[in-house]
C-alpha atoms as a PDB file:
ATOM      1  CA  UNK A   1      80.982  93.226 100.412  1.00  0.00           C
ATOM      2  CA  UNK A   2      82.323  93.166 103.859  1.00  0.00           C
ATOM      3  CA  UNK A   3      82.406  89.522 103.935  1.00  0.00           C
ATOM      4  CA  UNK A   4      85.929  89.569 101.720  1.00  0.00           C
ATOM      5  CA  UNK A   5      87.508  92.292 104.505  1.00  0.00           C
ATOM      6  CA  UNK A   6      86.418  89.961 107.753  1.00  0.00           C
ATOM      7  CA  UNK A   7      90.099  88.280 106.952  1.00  0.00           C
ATOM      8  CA  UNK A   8      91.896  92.072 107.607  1.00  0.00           C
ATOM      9  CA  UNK A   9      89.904  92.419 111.183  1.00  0.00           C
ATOM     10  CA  UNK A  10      93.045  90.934 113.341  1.00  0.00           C
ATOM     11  CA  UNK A  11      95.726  93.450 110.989  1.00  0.00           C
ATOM     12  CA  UNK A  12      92.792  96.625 111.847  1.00  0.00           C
ATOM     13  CA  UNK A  13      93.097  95.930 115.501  1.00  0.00           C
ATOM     14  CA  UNK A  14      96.942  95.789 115.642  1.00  0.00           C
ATOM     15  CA  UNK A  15      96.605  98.734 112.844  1.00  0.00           C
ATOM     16  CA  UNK A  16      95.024 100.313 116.088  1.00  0.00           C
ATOM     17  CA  UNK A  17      97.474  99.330 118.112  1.00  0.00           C
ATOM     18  CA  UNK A  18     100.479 100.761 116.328  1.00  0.00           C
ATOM     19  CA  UNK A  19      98.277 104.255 115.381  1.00  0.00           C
ATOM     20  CA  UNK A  20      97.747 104.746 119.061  1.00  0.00           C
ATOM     21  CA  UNK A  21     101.396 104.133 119.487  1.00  0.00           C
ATOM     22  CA  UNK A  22     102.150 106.518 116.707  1.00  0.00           C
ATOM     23  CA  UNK A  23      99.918 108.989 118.153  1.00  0.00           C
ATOM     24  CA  UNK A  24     100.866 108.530 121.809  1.00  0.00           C
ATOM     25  CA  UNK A  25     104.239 110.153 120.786  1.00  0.00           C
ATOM     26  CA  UNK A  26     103.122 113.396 118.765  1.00  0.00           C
ATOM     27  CA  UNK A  27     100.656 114.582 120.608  1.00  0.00           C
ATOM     28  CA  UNK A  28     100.071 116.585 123.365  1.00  0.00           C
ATOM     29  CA  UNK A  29      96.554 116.739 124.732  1.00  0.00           C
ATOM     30  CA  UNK A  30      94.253 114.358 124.901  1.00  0.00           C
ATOM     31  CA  UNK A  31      92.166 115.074 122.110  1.00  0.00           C
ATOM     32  CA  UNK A  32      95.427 115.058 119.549  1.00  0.00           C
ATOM     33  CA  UNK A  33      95.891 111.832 120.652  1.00  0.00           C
ATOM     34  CA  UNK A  34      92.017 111.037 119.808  1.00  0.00           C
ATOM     35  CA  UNK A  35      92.662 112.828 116.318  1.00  0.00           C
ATOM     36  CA  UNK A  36      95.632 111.379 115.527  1.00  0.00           C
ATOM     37  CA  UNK A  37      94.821 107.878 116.340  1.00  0.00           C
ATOM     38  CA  UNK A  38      91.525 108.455 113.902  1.00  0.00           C
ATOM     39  CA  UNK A  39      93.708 110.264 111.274  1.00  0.00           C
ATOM     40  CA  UNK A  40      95.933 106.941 111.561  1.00  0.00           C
ATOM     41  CA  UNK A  41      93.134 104.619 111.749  1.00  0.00           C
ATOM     42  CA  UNK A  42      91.562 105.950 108.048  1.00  0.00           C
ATOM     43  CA  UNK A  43      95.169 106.059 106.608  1.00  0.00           C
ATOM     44  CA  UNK A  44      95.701 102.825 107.281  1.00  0.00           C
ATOM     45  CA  UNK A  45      92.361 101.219 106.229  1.00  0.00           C
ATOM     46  CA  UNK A  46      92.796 103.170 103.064  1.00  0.00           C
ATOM     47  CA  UNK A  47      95.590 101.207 102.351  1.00  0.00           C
ATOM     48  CA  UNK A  48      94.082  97.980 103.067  1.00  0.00           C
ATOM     49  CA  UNK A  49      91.193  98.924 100.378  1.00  0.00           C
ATOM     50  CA  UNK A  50      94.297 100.155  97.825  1.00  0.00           C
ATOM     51  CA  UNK A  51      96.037  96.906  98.284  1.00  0.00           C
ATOM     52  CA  UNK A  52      92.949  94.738  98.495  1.00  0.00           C
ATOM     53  CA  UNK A  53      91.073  96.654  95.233  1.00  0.00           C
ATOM     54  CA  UNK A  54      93.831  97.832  93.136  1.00  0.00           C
ATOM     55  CA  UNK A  55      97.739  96.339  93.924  1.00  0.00           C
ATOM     56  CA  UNK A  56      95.767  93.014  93.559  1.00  0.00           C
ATOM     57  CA  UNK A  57      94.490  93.826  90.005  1.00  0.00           C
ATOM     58  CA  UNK A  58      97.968  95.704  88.796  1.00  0.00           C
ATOM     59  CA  UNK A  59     100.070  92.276  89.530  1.00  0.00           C
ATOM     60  CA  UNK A  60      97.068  90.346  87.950  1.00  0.00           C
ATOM     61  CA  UNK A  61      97.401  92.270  84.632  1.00  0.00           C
ATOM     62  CA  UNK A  62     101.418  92.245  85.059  1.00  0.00           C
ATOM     63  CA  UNK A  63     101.877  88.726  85.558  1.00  0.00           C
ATOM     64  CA  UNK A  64      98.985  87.824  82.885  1.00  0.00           C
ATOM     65  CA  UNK A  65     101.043  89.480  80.624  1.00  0.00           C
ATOM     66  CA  UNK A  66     104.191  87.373  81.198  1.00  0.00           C
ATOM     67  CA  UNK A  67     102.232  83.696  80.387  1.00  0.00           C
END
């Protein structure tokens, strides 16, 4: 199963990049920017798995429809 999400590795570490970012400017101790980046971090790999398990599958019925 992790074999098909090896191609998302390089968009997780600029994911991490940009949630640090993110986080960098609302918090305000060190550990809100630990919690933040995390809360960022799970947000954004749960839309990886959304677009990966079920965007795919919605345009695959929609356009299977139109042929």
């Amino acid at each position: 199963m992790l074999n098909n999400y090896y191609k998302y590795l390089p968009w997780v570490i600029l994911g991490a990049f940009s949630s640090y970012g993110a986080a960098t400017h609302y918090a305000q101790t060190t550990f809100d920017l630990f919690y933040l980046t995390a809360i960022f971090m799970i947000v954004y790999v749960a839309l990886l798995y959304l677009h990966e398990n079920l965007f795919k599958n919605i345009n695959t019925k929609i356009y299977s429809f139109e042929s």
